[in-house]
Each structure stands twice: as structure tokens, then as C-alpha cells.
N, C-alpha and C. Protein backbone atom coordinates (compact mmCIF):
# COMPACT_ATOMS: atom_id res chain seq x y z
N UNK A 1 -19.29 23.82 155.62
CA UNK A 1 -19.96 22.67 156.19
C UNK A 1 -21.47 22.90 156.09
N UNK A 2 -21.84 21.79 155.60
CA UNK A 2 -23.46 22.05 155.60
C UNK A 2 -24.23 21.55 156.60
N UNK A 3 -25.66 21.61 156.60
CA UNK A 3 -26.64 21.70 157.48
C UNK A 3 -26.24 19.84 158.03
N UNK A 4 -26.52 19.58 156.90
CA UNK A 4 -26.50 17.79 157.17
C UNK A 4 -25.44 17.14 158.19
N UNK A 5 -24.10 17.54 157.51
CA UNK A 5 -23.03 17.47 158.25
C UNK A 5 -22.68 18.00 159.53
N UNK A 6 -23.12 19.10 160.11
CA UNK A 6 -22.89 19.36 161.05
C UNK A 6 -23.97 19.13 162.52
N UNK A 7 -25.56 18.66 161.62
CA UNK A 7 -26.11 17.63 162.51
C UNK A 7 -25.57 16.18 162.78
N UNK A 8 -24.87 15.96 161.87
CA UNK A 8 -23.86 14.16 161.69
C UNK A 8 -23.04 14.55 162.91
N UNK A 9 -22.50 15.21 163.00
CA UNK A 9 -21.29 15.85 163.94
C UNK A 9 -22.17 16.02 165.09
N UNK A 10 -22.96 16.40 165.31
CA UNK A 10 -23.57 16.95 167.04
C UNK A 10 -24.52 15.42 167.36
N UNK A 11 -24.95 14.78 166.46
CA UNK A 11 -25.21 13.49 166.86
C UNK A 11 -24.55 12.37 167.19
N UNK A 12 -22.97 12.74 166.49
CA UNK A 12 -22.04 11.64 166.81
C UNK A 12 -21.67 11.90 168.34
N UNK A 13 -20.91 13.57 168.97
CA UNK A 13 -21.01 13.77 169.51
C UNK A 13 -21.71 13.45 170.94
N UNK A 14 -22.96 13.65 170.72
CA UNK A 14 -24.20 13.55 171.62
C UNK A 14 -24.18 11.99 171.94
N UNK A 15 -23.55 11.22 171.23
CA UNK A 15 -23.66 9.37 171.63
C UNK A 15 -22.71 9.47 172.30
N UNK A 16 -21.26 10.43 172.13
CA UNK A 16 -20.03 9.43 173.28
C UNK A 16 -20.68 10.36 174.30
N UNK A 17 -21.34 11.47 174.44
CA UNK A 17 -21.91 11.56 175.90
C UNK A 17 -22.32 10.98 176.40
N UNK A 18 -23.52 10.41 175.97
CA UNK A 18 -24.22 8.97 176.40
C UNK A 18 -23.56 7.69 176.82
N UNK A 19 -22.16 7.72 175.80
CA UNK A 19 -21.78 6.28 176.10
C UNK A 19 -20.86 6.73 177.70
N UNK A 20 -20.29 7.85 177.44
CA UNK A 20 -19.44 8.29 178.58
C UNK A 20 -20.26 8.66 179.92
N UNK A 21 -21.67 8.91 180.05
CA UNK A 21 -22.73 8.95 181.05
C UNK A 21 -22.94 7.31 181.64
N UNK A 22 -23.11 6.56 180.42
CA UNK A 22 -23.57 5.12 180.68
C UNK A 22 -22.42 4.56 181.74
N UNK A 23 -21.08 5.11 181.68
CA UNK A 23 -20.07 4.24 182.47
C UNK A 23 -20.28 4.84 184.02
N UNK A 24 -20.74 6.13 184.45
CA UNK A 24 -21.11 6.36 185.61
C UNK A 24 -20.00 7.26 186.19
N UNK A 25 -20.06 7.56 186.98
CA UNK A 25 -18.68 8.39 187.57
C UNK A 25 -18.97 9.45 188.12
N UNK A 26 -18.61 10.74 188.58
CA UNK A 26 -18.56 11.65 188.98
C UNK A 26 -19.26 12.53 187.69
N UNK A 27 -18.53 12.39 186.96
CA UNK A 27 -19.12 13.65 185.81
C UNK A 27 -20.20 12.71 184.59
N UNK A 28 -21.21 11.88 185.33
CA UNK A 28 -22.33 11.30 184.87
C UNK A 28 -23.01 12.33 184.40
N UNK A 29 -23.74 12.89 184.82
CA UNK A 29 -24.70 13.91 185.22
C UNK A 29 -24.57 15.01 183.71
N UNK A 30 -23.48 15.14 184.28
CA UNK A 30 -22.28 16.88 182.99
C UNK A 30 -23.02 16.06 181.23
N UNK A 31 -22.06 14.56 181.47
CA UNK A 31 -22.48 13.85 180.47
C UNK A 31 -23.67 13.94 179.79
N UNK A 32 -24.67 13.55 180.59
CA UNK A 32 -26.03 13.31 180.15
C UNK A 32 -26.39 14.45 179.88
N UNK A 33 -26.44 15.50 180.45
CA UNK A 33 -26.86 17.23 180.10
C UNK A 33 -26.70 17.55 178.31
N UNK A 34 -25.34 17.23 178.38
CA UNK A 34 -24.13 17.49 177.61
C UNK A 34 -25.27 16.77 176.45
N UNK A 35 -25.62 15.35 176.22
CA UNK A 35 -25.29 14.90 175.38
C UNK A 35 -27.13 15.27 175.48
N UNK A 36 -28.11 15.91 176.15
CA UNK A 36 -29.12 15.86 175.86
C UNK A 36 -28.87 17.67 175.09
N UNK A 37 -28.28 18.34 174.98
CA UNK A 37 -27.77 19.65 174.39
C UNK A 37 -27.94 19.62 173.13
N UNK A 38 -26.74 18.86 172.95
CA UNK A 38 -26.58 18.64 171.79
C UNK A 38 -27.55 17.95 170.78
N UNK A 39 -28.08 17.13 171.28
CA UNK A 39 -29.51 16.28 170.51
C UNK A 39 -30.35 17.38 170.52
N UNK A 40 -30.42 18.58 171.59
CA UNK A 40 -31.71 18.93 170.57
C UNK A 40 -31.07 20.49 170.01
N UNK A 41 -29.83 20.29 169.65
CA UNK A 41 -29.26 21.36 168.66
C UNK A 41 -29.33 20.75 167.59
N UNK A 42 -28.89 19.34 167.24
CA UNK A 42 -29.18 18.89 166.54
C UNK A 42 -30.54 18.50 165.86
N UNK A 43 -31.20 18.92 166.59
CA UNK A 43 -32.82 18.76 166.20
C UNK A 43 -33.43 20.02 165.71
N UNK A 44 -33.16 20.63 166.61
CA UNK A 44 -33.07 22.81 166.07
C UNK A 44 -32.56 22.79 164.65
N UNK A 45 -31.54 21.82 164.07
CA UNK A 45 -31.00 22.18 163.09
C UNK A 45 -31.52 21.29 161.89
N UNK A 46 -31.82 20.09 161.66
CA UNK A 46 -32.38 19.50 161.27
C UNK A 46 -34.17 19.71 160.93
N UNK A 47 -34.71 20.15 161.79
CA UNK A 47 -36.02 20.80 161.50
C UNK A 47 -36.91 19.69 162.77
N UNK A 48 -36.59 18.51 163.02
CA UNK A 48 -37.46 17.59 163.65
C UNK A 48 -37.58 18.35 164.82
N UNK A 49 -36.85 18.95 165.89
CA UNK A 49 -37.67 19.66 166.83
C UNK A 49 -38.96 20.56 166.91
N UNK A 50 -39.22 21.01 165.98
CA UNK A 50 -40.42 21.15 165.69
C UNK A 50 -41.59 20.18 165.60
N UNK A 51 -41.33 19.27 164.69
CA UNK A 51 -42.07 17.85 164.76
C UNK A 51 -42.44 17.23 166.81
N UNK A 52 -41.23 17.26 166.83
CA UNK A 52 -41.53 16.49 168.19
C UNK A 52 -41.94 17.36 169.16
N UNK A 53 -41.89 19.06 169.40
CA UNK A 53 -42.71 19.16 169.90
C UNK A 53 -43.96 19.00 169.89
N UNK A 54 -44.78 19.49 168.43
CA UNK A 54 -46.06 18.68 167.68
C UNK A 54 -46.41 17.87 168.72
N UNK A 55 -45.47 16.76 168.66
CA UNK A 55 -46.11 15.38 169.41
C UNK A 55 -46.27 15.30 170.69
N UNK A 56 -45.46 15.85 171.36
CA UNK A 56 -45.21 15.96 172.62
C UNK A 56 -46.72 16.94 173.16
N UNK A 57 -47.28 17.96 172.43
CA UNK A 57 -47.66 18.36 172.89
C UNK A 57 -49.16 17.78 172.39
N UNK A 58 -49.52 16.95 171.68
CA UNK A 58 -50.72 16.19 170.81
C UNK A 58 -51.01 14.89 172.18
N UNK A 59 -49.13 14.72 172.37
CA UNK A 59 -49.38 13.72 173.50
C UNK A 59 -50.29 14.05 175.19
N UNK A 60 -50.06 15.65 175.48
CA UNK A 60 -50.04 16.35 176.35
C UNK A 60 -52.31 16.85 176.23
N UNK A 61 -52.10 16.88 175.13
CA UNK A 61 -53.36 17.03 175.05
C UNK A 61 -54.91 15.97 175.02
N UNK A 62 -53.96 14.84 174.40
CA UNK A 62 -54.88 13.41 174.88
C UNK A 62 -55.03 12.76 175.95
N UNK A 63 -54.11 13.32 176.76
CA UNK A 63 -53.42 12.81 178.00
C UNK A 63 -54.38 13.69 178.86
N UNK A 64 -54.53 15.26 178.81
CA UNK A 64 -55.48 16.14 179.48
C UNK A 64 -57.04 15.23 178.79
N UNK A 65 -57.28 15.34 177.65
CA UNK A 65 -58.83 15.14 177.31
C UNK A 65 -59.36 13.55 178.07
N UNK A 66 -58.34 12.83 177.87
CA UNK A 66 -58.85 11.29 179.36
C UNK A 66 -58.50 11.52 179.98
N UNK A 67 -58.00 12.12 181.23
CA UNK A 67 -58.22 12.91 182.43
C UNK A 67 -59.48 13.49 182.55
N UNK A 68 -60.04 14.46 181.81
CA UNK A 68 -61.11 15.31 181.41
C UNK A 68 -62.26 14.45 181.65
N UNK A 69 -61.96 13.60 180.62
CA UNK A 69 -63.22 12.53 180.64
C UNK A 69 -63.02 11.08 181.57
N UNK A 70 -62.01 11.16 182.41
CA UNK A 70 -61.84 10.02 183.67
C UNK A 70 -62.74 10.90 184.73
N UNK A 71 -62.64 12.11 185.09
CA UNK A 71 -63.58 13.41 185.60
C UNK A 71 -64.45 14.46 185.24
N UNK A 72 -65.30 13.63 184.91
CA UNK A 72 -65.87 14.95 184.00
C UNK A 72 -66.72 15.68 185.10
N UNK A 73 -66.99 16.85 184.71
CA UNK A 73 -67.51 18.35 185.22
C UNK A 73 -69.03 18.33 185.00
N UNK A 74 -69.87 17.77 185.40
CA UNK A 74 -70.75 18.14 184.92
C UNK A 74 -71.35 19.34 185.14
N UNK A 75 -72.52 20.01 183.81
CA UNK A 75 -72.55 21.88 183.70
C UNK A 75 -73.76 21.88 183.26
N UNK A 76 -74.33 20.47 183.06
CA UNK A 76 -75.47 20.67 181.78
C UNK A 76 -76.62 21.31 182.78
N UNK A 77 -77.38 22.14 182.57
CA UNK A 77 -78.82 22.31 182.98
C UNK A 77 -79.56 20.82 183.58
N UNK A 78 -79.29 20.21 182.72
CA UNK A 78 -80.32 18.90 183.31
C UNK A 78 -79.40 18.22 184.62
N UNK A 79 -78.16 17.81 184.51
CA UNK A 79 -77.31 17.67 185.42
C UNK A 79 -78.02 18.49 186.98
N UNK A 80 -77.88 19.82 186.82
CA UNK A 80 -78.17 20.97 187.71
C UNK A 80 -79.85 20.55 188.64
N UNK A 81 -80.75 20.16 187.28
CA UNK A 81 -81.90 20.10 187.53
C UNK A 81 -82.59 18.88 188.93
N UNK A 82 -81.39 17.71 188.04
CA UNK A 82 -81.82 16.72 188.71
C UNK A 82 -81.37 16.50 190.29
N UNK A 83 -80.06 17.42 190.14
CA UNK A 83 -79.67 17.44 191.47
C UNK A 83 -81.14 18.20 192.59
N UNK A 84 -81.46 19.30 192.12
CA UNK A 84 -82.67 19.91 192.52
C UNK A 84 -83.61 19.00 192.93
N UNK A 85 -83.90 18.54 191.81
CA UNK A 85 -85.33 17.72 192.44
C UNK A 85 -84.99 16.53 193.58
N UNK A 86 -83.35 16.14 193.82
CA UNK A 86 -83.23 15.23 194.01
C UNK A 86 -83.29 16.01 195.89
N UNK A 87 -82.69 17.02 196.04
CA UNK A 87 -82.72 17.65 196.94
C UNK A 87 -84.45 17.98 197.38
N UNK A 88 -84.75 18.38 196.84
CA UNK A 88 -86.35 18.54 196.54
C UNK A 88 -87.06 17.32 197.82
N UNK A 89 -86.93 16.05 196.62
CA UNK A 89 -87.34 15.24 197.61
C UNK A 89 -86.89 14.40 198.55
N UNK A 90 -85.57 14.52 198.89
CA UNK A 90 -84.96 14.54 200.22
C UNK A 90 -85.58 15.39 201.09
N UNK A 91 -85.82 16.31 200.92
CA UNK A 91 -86.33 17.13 201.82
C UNK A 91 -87.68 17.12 202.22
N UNK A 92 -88.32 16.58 201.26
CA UNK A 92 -89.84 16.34 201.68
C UNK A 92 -89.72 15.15 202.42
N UNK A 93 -89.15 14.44 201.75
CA UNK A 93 -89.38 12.71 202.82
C UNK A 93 -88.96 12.96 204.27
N UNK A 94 -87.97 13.77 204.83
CA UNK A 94 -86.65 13.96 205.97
C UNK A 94 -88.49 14.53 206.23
N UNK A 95 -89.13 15.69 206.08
CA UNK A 95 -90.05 16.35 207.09
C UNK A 95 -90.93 15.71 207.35
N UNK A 96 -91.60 14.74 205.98
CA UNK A 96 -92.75 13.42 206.32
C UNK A 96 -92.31 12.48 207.65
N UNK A 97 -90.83 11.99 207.77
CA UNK A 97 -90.80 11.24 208.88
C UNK A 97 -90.36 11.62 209.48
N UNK A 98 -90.35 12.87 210.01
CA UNK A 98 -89.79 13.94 211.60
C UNK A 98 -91.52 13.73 212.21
């Protein structure tokens, strides 16, 4: 049996889990496990699990960099500076009107 065929087989497989999860029952759960197993043996074997981690993790990283930049950190020297002066003259004005 070759590579092809025996991903045909763990994918056919992996659907009556699904279809047998979809009806609900007690052993839902077993089902869905079951039939998420097998999809990514079948993916191990086929080569695409590799691919989709790729993505998953391309997804994981665009997903951090707008986060990143929904918050950004500011570090710059000038950032730093202006806070200074800004403190600076808060502090002079607060003693001018004491």
C-alpha cells in the first residue's frame, strides 16, 4: 500500500468520525478526537502538516505584530526625552503657583 492510499484510507476514516460525532451521543467527544487523529496522521503522511503549521504559525505571528503595534512600547530616546521635559515643566509651573 502506498503513501497515497493509505492517506485515502485515514481521510475516509476521519469523515465517518465526524459524521458519527455530528449525530451526538455519549461517545461524541471519542469521535471528534478520533477523527481529529487521524486527519493529522494523515497530514504527517501526506507532507501538508508541515505546510499548515507554516501557516498557523505566519498566522500567530501577524496576529502578535498588530497586537505589537495596537500597543506599542515606546523606547526611543526622544520618546524618553520628551517625557522629561514634560515633567520638567510640570514641575516648574506646580512651584510658580504654590
Amino acid at each position: 500500500m502506498d503513501v497515497t492510499e493509505r492517506v485515502r484510507e485515514l481521510r475516509a476514516e476521519a469523515m465517518e468520525y465526524r459524521r458519527q460525532a455530528r449525530l451526538g451521543g455519549h461517545f461524541a467527544d471519542f469521535y471528534s478526537k478520533k477523527a481529529a487523529d487521524l486527519s493529522a496522521e494523515a497530514d504527517e503522511l501526506d507532507g501538508t502538516a508541515e505546510r499548515r503549521r507554516a501557516e498557523r504559525e505566519a498566522i500567530r505571528r501577524k496576529i502578535a505584530a498588530e497586537e505589537k503595534h495596537d500597543h506599542p512600547q515606546p523606547k526611543s530616546r526622544g520618546w524618553y526625552m520628551a517625557n522629561v521635559a514634560t515633567y520638567q515643566l510640570n514641575l516648574m509651573l506646580t512651584r510658580r503657583a504654590s
